[in-house]
N, C-alpha and C. Protein backbone atom coordinates (compact mmCIF):
# COMPACT_ATOMS: atom_id res chain seq x y z
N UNK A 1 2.79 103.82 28.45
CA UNK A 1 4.11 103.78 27.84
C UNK A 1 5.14 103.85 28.97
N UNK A 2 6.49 103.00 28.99
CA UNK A 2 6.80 102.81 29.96
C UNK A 2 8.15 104.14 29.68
N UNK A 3 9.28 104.01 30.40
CA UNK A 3 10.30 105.08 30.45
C UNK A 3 10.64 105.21 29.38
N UNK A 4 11.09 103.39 29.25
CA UNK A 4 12.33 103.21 28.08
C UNK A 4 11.92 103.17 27.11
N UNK A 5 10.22 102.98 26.55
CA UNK A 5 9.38 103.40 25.09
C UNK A 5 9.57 104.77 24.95
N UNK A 6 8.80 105.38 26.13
CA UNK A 6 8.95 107.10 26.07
C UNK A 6 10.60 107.14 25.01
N UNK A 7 12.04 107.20 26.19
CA UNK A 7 13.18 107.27 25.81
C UNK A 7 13.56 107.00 24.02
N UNK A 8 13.05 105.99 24.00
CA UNK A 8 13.19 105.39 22.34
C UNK A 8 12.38 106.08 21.45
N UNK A 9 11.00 106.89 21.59
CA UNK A 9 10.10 107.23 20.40
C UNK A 9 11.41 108.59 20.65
N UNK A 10 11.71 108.96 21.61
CA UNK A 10 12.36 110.73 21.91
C UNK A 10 13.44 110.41 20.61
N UNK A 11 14.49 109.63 21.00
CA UNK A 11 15.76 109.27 20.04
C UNK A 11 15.11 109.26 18.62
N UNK A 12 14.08 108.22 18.69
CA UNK A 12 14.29 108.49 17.15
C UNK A 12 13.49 109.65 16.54
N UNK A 13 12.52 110.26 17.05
CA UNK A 13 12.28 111.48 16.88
C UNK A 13 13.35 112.68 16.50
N UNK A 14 14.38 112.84 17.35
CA UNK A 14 15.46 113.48 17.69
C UNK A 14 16.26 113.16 16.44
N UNK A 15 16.16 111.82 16.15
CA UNK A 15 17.00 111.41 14.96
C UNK A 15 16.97 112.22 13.87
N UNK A 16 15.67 112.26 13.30
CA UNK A 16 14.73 112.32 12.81
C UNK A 16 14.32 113.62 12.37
N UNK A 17 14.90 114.34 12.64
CA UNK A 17 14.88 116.25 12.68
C UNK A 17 15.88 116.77 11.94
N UNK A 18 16.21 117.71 11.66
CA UNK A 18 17.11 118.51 11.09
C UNK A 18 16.54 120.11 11.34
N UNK A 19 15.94 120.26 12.57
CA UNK A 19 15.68 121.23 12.99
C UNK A 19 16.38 122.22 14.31
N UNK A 20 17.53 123.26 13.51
CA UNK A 20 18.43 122.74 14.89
C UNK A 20 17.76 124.02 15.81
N UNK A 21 16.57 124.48 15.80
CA UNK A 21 16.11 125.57 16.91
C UNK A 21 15.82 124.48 17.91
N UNK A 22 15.05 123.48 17.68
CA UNK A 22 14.19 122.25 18.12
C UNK A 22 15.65 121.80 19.11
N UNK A 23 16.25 121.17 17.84
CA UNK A 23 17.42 120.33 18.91
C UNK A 23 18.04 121.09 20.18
N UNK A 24 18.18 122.90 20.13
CA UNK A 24 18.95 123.44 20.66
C UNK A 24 18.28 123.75 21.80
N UNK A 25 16.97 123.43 21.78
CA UNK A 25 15.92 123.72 22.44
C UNK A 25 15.80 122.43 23.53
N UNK A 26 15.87 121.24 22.95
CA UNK A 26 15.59 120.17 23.87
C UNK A 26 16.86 120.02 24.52
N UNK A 27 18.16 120.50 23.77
CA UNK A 27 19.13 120.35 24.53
C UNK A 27 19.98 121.25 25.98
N UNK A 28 18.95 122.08 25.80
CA UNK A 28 18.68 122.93 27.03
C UNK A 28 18.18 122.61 28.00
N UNK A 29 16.58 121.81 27.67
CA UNK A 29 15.47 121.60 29.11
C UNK A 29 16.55 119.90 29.31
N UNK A 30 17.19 119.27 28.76
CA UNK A 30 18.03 118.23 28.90
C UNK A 30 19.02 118.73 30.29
N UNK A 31 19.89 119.42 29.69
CA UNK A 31 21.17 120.55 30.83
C UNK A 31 20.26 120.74 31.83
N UNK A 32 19.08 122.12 31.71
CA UNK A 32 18.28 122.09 32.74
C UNK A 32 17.67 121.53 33.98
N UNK A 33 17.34 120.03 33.19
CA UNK A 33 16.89 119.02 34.29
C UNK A 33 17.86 118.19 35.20
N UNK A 34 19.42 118.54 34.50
CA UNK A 34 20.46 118.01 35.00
C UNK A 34 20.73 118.60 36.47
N UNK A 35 20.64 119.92 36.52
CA UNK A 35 21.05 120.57 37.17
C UNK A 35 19.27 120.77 38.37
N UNK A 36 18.74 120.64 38.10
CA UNK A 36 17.51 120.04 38.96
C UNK A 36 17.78 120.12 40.02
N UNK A 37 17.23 120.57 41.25
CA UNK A 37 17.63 120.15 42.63
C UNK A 37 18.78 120.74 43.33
N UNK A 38 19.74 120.79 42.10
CA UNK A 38 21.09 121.37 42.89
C UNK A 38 20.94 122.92 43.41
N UNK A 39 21.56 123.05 44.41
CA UNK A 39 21.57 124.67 45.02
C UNK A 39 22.36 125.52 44.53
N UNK A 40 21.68 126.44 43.68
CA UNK A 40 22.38 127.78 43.14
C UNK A 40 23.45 128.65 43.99
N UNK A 41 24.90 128.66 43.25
CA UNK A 41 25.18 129.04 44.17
C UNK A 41 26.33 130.57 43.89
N UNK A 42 25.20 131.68 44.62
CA UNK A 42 25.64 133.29 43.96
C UNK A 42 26.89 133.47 44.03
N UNK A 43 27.43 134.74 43.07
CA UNK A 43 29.02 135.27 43.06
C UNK A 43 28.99 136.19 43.96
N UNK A 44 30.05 136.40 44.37
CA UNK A 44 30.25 137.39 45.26
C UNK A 44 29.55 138.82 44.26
N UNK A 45 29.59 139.01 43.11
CA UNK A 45 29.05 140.08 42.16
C UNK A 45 27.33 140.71 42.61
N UNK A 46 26.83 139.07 42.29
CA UNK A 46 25.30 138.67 42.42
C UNK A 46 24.58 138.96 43.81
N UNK A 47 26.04 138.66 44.77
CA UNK A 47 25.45 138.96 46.43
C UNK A 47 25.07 140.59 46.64
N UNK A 48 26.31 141.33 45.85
CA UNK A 48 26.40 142.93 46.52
C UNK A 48 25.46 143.44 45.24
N UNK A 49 24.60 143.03 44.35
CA UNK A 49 23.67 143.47 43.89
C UNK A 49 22.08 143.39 44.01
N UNK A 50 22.32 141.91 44.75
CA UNK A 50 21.06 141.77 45.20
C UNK A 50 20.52 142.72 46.80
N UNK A 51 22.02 142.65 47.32
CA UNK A 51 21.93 143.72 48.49
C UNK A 51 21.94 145.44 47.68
N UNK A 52 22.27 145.77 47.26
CA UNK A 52 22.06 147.22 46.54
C UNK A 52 20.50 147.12 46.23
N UNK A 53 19.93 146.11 45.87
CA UNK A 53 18.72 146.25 45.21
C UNK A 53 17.82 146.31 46.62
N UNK A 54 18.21 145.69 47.66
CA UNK A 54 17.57 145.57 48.43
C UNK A 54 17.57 146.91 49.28
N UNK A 55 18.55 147.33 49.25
CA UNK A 55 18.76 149.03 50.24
C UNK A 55 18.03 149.77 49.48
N UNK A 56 18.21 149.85 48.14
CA UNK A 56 16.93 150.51 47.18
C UNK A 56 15.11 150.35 47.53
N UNK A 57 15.10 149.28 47.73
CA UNK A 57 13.52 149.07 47.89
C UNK A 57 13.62 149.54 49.07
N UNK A 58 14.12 149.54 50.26
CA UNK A 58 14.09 149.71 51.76
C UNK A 58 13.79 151.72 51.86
N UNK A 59 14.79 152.41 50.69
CA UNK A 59 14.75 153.57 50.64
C UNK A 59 13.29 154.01 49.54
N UNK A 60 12.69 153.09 49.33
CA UNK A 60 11.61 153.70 49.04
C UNK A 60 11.49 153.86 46.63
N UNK A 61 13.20 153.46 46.93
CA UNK A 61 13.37 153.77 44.94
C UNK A 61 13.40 152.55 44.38
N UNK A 62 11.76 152.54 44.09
CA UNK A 62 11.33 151.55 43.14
C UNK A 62 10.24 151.83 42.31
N UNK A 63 10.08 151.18 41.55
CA UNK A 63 8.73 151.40 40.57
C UNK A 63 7.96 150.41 40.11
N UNK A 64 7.13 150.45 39.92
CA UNK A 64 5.88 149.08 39.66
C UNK A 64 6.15 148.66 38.14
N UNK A 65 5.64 147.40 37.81
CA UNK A 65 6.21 146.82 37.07
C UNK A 65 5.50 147.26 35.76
N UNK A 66 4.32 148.06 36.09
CA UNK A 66 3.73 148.76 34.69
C UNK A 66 4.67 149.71 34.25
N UNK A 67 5.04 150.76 35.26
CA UNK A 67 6.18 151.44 34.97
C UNK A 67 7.18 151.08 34.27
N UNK A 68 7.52 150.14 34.55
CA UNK A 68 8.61 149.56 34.08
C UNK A 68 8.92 149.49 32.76
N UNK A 69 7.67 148.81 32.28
CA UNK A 69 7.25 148.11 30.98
C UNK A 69 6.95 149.56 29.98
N UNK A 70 6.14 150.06 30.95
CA UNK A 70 6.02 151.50 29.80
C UNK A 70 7.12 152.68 29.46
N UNK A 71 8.45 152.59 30.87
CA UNK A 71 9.29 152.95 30.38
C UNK A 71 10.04 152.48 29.32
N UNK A 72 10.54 151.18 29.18
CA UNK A 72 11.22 149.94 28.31
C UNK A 72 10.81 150.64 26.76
N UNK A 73 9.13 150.50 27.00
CA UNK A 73 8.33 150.63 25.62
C UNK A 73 8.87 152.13 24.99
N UNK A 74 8.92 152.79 25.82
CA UNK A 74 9.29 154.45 25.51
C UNK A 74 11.32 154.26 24.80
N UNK A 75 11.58 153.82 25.30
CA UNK A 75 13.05 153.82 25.45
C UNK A 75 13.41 153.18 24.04
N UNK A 76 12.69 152.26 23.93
CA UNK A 76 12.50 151.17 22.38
C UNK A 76 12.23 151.67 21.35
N UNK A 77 10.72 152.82 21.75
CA UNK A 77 10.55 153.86 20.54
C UNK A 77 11.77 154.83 20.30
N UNK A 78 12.19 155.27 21.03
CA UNK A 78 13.23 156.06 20.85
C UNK A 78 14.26 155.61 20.18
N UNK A 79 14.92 154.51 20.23
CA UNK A 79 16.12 154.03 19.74
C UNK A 79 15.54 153.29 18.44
N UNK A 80 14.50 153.13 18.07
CA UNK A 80 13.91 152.52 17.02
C UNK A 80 13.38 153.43 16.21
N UNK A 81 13.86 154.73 16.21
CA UNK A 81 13.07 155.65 15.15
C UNK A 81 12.04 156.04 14.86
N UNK A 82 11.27 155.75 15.99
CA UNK A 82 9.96 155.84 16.02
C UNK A 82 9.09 156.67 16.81
């Protein structure tokens, strides 16, 4: 199947729906692929947090990602009544 078959079964597929999780969904990895390639480029916000995070690990305050997860889980029961 060549591009422009691919392209054409997509459309009328797309047509063809009334599913708008689906549509909202393809119209994402669509945006997504737009932006492909291009270089991300951080806020000044994103810079002095990724450096905070980094003086953190350097000082030793971090926790493994089981931790993590089993804190989350604890924190969830709590606020969930449970």
């Amino acid at each position: 199947m060549t591009v422009i078959e691919l392209r054409e079964k997509l459309i009328e597929k797309i047509r063809n729906t009334d599913n708008e999780e689906l549509l909202d969904h393809i119209s994402d990895m669509i945006d997504f692929q737009k932006g492909y390639g291009e270089v991300y480029q951080v806020t000044g916000e994103e810079l002095v947090a990724v450096k905070e995070g980094l003086r953190q690990l350097d000082e030793g305050k971090w926790i493994s990602n089981d931790e993590s997860n089993k804190r989350v889980d604890e924190w969830l029961k709590k606020f969930d009544g449970h």
